[in-house]
PDB file of N, CA and C in Angstrom:
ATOM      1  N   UNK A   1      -2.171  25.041  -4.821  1.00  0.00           N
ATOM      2  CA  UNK A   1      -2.857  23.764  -4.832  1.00  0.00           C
ATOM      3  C   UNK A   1      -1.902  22.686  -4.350  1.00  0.00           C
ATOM      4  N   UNK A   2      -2.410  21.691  -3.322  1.00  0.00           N
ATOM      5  CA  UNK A   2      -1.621  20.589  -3.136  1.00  0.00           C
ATOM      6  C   UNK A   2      -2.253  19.258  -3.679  1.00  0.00           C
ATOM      7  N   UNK A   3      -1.532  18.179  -3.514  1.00  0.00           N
ATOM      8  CA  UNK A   3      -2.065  16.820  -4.043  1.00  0.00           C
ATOM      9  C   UNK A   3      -2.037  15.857  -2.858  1.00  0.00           C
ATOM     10  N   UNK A   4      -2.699  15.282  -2.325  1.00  0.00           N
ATOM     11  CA  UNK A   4      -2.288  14.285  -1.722  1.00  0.00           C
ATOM     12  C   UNK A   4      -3.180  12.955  -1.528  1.00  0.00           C
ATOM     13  N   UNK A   5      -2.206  11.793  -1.382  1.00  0.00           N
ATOM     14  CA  UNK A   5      -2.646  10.329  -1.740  1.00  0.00           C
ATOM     15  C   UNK A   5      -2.995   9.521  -0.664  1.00  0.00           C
ATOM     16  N   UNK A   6      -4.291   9.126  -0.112  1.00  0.00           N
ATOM     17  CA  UNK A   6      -4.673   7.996   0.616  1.00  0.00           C
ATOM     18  C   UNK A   6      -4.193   6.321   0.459  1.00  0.00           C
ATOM     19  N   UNK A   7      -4.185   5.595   1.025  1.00  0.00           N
ATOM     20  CA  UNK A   7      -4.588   4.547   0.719  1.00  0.00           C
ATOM     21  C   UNK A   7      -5.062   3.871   1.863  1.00  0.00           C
ATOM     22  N   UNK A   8      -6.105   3.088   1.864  1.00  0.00           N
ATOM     23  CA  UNK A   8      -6.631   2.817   3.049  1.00  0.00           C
ATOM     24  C   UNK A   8      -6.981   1.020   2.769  1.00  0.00           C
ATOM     25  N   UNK A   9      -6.835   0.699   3.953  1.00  0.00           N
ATOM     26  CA  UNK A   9      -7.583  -1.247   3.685  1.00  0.00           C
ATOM     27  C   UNK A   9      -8.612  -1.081   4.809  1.00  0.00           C
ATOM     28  N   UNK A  10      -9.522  -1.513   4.603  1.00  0.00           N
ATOM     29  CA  UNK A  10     -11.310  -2.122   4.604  1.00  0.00           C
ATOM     30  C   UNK A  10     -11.651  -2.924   4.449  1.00  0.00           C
ATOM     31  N   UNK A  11     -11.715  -3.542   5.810  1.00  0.00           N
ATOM     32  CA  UNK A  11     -11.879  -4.975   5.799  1.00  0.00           C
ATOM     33  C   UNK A  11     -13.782  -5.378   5.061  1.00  0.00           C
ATOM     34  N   UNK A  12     -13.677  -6.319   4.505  1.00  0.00           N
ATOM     35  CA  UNK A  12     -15.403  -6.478   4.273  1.00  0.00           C
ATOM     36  C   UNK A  12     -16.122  -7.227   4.892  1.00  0.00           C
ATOM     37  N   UNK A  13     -16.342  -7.320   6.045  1.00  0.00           N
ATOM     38  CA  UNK A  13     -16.914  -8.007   6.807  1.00  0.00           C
ATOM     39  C   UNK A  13     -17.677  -7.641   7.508  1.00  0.00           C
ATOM     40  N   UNK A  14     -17.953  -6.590   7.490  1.00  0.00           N
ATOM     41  CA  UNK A  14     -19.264  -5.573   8.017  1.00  0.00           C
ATOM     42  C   UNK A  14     -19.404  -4.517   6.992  1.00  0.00           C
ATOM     43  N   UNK A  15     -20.008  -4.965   5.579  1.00  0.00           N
ATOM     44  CA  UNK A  15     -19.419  -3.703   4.850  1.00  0.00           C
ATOM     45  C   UNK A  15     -20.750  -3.639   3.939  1.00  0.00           C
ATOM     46  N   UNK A  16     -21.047  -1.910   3.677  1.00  0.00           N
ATOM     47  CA  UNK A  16     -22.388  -1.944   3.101  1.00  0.00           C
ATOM     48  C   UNK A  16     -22.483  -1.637   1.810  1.00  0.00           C
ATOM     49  N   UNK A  17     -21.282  -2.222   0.952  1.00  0.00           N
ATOM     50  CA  UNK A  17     -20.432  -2.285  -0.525  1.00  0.00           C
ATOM     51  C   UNK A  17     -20.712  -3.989  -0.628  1.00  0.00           C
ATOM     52  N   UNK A  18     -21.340  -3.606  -1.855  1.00  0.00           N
ATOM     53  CA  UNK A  18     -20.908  -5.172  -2.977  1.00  0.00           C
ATOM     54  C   UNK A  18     -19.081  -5.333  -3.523  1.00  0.00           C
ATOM     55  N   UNK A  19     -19.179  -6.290  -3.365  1.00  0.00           N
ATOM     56  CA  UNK A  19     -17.738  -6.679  -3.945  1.00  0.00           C
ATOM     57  C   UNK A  19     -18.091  -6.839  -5.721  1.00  0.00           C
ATOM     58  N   UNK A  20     -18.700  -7.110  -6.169  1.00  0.00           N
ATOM     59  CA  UNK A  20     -19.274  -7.108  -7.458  1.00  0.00           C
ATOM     60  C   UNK A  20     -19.277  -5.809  -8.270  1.00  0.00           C
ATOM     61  N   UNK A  21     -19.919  -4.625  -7.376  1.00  0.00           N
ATOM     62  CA  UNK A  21     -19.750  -3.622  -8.391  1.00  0.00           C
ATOM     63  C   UNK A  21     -19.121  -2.774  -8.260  1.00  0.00           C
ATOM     64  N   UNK A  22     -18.004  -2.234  -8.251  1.00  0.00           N
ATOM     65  CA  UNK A  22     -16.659  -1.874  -7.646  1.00  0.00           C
ATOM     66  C   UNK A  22     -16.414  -0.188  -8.631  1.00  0.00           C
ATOM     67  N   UNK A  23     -17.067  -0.235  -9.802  1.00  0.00           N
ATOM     68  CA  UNK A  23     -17.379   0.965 -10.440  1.00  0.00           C
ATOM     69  C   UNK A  23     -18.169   1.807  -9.562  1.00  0.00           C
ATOM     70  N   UNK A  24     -19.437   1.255  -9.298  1.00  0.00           N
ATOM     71  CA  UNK A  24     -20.819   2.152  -8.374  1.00  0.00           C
ATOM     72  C   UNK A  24     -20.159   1.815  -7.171  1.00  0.00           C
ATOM     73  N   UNK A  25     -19.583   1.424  -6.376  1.00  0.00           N
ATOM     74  CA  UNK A  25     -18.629   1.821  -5.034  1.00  0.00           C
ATOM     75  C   UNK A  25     -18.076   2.869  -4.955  1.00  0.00           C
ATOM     76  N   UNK A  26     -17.166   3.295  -6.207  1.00  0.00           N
ATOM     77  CA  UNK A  26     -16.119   4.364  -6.225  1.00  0.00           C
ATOM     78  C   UNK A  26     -16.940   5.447  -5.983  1.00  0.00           C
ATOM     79  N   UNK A  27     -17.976   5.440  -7.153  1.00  0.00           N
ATOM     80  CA  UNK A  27     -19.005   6.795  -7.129  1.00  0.00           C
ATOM     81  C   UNK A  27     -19.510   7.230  -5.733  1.00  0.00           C
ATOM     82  N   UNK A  28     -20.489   6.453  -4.714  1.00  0.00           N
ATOM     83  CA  UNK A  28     -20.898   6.144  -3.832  1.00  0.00           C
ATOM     84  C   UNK A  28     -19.764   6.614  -2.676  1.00  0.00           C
ATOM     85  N   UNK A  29     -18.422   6.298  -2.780  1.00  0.00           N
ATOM     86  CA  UNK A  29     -17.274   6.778  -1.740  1.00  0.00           C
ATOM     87  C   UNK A  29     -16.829   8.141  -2.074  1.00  0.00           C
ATOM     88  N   UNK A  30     -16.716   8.291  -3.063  1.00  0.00           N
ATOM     89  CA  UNK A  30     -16.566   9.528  -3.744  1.00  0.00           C
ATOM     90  C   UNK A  30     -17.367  10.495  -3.726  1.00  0.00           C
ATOM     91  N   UNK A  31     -18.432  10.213  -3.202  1.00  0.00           N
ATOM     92  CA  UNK A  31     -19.788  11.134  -2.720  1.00  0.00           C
ATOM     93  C   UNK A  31     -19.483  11.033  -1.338  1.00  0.00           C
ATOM     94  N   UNK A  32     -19.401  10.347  -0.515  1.00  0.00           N
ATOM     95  CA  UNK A  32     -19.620  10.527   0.861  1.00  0.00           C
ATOM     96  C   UNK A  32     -18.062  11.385   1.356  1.00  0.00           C
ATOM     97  N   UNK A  33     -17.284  10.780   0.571  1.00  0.00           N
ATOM     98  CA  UNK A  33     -15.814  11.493   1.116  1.00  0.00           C
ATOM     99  C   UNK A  33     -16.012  13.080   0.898  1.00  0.00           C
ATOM    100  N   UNK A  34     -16.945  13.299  -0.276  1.00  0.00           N
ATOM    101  CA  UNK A  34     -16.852  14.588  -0.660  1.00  0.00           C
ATOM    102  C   UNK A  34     -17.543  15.200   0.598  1.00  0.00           C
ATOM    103  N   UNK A  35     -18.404  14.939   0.739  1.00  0.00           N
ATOM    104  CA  UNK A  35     -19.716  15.425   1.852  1.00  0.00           C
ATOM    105  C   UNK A  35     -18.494  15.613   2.941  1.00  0.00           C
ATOM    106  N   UNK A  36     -17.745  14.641   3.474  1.00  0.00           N
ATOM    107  CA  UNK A  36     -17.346  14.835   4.798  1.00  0.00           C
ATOM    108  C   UNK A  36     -16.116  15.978   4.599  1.00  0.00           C
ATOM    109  N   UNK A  37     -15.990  16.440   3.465  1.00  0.00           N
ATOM    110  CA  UNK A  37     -14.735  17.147   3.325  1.00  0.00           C
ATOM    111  C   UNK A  37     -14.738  18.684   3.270  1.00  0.00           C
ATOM    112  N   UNK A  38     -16.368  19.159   2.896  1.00  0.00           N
ATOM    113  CA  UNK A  38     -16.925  20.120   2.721  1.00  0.00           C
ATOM    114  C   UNK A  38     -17.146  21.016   4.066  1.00  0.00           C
ATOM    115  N   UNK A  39     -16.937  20.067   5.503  1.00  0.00           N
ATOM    116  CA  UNK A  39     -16.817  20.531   6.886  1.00  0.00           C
ATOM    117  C   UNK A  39     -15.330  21.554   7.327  1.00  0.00           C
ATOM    118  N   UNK A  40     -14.071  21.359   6.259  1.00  0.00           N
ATOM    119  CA  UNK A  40     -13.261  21.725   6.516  1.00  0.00           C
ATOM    120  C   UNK A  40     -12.677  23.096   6.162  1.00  0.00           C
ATOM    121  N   UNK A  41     -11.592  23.895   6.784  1.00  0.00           N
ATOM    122  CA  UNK A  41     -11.927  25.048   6.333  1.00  0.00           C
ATOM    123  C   UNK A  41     -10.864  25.113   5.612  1.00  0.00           C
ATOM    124  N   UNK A  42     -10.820  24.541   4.360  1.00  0.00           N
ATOM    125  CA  UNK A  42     -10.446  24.641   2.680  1.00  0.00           C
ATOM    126  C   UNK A  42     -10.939  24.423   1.806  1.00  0.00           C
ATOM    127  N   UNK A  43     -10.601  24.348   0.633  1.00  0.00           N
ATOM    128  CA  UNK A  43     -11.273  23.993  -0.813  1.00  0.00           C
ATOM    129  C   UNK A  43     -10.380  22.560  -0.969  1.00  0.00           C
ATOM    130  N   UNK A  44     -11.458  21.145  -1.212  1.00  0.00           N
ATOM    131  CA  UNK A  44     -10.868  19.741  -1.178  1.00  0.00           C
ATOM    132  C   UNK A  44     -11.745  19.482  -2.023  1.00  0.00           C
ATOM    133  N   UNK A  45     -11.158  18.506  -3.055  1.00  0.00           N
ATOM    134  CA  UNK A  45     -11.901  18.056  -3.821  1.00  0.00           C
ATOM    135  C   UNK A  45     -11.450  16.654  -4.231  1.00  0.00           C
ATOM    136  N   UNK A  46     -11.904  15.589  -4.026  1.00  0.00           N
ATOM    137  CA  UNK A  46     -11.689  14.641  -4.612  1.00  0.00           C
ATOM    138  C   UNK A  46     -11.619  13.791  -6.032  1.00  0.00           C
ATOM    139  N   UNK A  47      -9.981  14.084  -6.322  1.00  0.00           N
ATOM    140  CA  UNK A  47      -9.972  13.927  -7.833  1.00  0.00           C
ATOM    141  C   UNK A  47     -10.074  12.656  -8.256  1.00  0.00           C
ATOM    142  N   UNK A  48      -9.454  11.712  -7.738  1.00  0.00           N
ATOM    143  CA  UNK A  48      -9.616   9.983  -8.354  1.00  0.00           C
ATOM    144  C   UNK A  48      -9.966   9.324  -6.925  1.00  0.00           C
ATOM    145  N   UNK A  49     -10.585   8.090  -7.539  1.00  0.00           N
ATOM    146  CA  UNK A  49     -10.696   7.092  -6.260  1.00  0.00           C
ATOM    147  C   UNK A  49     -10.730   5.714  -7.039  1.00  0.00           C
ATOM    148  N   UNK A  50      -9.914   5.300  -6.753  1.00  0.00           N
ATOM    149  CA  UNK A  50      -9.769   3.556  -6.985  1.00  0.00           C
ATOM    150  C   UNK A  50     -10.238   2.716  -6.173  1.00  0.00           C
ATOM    151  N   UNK A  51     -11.313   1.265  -5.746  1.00  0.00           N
ATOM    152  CA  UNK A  51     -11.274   0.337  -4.727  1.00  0.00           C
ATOM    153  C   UNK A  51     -11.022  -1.043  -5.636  1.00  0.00           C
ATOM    154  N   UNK A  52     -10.076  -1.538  -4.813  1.00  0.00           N
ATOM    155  CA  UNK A  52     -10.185  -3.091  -5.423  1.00  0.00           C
ATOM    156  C   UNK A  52     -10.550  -4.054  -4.456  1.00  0.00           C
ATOM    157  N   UNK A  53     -11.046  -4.776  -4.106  1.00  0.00           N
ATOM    158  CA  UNK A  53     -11.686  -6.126  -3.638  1.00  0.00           C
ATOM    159  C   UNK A  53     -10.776  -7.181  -3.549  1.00  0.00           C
ATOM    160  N   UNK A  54     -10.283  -7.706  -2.472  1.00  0.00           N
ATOM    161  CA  UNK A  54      -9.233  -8.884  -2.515  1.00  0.00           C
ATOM    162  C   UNK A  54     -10.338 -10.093  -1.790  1.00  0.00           C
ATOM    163  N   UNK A  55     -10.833 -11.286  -2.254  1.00  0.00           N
ATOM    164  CA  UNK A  55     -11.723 -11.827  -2.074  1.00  0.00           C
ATOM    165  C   UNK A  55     -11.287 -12.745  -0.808  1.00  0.00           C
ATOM    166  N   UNK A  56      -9.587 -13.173  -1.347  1.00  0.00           N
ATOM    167  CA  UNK A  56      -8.760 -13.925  -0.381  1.00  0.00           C
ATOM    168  C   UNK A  56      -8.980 -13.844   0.913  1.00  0.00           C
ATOM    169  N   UNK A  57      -8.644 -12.476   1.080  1.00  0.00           N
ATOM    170  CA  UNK A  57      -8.291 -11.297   2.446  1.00  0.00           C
ATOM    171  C   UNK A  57      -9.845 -10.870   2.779  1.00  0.00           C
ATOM    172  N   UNK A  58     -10.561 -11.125   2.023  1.00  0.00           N
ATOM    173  CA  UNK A  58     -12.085 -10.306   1.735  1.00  0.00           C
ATOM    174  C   UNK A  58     -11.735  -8.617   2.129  1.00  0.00           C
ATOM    175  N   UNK A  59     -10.654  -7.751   1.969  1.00  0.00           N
ATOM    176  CA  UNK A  59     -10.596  -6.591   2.033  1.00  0.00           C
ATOM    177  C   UNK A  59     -10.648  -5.981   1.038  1.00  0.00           C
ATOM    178  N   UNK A  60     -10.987  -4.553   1.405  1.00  0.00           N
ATOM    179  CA  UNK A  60     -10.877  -3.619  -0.031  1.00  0.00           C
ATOM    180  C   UNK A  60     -10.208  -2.591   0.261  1.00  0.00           C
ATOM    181  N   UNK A  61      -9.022  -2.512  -0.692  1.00  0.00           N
ATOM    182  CA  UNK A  61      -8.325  -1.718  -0.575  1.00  0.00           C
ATOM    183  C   UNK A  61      -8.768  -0.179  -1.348  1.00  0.00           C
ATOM    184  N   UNK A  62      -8.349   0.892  -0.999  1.00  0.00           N
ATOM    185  CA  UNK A  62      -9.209   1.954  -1.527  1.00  0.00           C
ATOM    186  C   UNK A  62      -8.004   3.185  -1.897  1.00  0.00           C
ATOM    187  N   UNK A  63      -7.625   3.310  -2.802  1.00  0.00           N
ATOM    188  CA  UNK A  63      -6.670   4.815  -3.072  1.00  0.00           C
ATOM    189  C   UNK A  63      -7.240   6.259  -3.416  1.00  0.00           C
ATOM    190  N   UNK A  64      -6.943   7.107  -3.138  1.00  0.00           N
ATOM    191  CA  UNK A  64      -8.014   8.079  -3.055  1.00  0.00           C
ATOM    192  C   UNK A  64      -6.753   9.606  -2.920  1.00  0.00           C
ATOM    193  N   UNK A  65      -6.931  10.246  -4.700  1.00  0.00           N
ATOM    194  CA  UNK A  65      -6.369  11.449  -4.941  1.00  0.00           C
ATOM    195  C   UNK A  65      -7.155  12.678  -4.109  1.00  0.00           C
ATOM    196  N   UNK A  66      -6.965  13.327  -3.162  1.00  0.00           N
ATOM    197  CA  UNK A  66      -7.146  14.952  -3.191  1.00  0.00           C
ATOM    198  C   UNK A  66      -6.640  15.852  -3.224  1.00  0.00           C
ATOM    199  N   UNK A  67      -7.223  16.950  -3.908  1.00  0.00           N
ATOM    200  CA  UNK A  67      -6.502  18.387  -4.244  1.00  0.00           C
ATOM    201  C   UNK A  67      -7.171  19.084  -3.229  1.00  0.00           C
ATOM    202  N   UNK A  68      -6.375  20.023  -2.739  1.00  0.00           N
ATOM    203  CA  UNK A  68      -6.753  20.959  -1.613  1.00  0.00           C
ATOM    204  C   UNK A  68      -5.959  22.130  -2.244  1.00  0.00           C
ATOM    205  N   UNK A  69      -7.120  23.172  -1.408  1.00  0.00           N
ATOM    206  CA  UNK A  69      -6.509  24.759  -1.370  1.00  0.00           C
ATOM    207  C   UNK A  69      -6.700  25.342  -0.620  1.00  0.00           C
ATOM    208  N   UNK A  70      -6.035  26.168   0.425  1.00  0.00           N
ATOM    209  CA  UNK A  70      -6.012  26.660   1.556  1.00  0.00           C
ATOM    210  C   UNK A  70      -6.432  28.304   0.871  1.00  0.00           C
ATOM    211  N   UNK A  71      -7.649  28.327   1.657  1.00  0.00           N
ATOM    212  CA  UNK A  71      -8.864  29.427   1.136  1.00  0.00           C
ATOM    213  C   UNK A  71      -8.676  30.572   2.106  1.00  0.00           C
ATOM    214  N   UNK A  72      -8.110  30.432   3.423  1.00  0.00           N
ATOM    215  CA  UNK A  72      -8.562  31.334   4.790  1.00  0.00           C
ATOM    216  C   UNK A  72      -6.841  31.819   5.164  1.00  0.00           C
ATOM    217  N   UNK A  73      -6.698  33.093   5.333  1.00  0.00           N
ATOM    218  CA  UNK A  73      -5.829  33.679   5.393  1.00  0.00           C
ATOM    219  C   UNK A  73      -5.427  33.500   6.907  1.00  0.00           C
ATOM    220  N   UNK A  74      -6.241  33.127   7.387  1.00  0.00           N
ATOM    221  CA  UNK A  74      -6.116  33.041   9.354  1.00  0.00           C
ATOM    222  C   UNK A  74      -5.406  31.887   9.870  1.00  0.00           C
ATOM    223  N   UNK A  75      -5.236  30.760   8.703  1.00  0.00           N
ATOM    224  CA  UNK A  75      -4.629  29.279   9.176  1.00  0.00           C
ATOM    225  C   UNK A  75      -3.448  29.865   8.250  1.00  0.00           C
ATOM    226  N   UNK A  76      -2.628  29.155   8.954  1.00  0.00           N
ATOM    227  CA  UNK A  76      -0.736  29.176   8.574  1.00  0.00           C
ATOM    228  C   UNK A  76      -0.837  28.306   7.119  1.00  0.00           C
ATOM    229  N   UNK A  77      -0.388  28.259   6.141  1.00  0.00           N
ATOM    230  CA  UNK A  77       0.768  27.532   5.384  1.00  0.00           C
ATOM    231  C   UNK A  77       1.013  26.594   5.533  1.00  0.00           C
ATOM    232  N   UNK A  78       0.529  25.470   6.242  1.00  0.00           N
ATOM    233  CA  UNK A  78       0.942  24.340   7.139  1.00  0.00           C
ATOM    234  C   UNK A  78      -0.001  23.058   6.403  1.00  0.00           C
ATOM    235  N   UNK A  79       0.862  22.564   5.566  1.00  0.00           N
ATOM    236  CA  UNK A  79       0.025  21.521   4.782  1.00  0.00           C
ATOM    237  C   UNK A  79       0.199  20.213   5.362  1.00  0.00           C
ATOM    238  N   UNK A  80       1.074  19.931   6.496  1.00  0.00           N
ATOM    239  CA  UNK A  80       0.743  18.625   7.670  1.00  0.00           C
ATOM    240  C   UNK A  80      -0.794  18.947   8.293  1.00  0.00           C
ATOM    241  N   UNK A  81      -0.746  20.037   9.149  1.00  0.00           N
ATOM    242  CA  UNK A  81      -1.925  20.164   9.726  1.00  0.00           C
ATOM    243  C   UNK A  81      -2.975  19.643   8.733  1.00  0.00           C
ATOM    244  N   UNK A  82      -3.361  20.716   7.173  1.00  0.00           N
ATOM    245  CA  UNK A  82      -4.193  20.442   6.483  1.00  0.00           C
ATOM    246  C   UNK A  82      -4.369  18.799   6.115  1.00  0.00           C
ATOM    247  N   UNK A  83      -3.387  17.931   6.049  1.00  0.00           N
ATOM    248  CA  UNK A  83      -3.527  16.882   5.489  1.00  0.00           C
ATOM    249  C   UNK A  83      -4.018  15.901   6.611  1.00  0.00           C
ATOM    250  N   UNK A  84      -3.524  16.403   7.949  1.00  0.00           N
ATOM    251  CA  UNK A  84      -3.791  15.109   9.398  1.00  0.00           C
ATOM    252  C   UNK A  84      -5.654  15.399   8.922  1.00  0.00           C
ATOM    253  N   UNK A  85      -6.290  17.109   9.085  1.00  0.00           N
ATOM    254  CA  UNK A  85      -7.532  17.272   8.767  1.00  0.00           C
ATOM    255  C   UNK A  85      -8.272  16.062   7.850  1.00  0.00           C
ATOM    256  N   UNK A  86      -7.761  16.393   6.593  1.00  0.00           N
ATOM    257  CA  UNK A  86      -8.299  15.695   5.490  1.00  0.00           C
ATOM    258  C   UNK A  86      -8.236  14.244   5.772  1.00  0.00           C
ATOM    259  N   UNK A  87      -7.359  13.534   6.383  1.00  0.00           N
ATOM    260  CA  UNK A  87      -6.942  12.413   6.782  1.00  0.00           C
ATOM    261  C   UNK A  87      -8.548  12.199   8.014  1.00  0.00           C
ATOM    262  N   UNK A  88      -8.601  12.277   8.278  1.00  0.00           N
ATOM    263  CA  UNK A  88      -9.359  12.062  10.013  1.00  0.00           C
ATOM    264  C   UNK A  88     -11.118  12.366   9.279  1.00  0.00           C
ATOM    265  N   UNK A  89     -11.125  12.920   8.403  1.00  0.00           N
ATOM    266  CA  UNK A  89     -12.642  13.670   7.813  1.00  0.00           C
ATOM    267  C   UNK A  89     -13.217  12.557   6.424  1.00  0.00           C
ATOM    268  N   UNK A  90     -11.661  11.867   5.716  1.00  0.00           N
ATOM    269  CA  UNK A  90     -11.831  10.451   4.954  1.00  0.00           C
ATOM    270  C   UNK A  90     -11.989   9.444   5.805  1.00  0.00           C
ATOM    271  N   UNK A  91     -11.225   9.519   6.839  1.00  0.00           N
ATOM    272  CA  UNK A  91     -11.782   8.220   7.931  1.00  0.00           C
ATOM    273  C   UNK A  91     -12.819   7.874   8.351  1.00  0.00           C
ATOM    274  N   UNK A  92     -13.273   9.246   9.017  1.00  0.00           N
ATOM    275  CA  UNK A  92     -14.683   9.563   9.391  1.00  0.00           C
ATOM    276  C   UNK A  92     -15.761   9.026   8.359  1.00  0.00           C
ATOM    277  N   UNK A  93     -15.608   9.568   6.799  1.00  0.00           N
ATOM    278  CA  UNK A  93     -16.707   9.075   6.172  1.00  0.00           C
ATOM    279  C   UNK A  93     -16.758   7.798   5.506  1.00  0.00           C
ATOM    280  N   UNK A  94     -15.910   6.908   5.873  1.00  0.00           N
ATOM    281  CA  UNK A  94     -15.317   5.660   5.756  1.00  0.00           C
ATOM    282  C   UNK A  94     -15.876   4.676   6.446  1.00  0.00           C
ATOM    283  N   UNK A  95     -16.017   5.103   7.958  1.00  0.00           N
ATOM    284  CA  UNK A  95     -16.683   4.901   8.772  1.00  0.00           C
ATOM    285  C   UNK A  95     -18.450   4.313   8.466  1.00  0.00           C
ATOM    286  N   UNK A  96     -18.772   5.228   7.970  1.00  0.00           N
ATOM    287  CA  UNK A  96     -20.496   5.115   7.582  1.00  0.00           C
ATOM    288  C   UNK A  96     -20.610   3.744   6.646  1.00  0.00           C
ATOM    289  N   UNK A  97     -19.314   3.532   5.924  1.00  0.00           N
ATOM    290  CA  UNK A  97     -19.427   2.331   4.948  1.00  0.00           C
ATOM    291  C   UNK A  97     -18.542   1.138   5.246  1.00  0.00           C
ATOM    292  N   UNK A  98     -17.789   1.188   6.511  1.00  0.00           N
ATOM    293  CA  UNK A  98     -17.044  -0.155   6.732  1.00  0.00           C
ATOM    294  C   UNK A  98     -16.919  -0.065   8.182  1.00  0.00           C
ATOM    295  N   UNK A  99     -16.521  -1.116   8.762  1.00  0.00           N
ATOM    296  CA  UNK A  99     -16.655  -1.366  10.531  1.00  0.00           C
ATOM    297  C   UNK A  99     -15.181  -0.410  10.934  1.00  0.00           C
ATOM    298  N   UNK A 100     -14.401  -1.024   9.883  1.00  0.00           N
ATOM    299  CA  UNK A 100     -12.810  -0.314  10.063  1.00  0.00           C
ATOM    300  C   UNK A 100     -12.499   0.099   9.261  1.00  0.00           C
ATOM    301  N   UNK A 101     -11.385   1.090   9.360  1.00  0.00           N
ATOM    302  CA  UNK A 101     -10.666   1.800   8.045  1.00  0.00           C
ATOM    303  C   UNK A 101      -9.148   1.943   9.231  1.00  0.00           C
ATOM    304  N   UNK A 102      -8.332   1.231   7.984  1.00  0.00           N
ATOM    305  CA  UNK A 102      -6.923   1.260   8.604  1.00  0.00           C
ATOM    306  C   UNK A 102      -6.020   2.225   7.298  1.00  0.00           C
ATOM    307  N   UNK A 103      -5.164   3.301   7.682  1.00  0.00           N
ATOM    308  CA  UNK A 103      -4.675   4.354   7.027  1.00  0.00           C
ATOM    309  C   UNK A 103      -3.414   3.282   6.340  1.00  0.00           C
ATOM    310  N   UNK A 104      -3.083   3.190   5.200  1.00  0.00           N
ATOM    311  CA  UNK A 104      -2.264   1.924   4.489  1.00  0.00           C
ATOM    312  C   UNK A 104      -0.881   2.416   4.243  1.00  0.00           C
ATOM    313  N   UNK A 105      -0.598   3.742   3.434  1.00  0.00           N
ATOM    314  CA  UNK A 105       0.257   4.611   3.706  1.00  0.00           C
ATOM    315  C   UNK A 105      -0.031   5.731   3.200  1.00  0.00           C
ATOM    316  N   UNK A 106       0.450   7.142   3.355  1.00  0.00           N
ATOM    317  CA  UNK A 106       0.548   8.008   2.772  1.00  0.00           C
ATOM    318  C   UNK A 106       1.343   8.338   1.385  1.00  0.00           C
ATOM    319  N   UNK A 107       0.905   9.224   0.553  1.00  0.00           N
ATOM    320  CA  UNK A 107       2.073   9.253  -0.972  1.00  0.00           C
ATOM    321  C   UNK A 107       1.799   7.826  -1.642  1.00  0.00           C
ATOM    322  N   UNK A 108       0.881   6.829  -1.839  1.00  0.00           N
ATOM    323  CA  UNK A 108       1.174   5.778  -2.200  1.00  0.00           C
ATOM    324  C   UNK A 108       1.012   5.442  -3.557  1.00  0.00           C
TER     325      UNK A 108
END
């Protein structure tokens, strides 16, 4: 099993999230991330997801735990590859709910 940590900023300015309810956001991202993750060929599961709302900046910043397990004996050992995957498949479903998604850092 591996762990690894998103953090992403989202701007809100084309965004189909209330800044108000920031509990039913998480759920709601946490569903769609799952959906887009289920395309990949491992076991990913999304364990935590945090968003906070900066009203200033009007962005939302978003942290986001996944556990992965490399299921298929045919892909290498190679948990960069697996993670650029997982990386590009959270973007993707990020996408459906904000105009942009900028990658904030990795490990954060």
């Amino acid at each position: 099993m591996h762990t690894m940590w998103l953090c992403l900023q989202c701007p809100g300015r084309f965004c189909e999230l209330l800044p108000g309810n920031l509990e039913t956001a998480e759920i709601i991202v946490k569903d769609i991330i799952s959906q887009g993750l289920k395309s990949l060929p491992l076991i990913a599961v999304v364990d935590k997801i945090k968003i906070d709302f900066f009203p200033t900046k009007n962005m939302y910043v978003i942290q986001i735990c996944i556990r992965y397990y490399e299921c298929f004996k045919e892909f290498p050992d190679d948990s960069e590859e697996f993670e650029a995957r997982i990386e590009g498949s959270v973007s993707q479903a990020l996408l459906e709910l904000f105009w942009e998604v900028f990658l904030d850092s990795l490990d954060c």
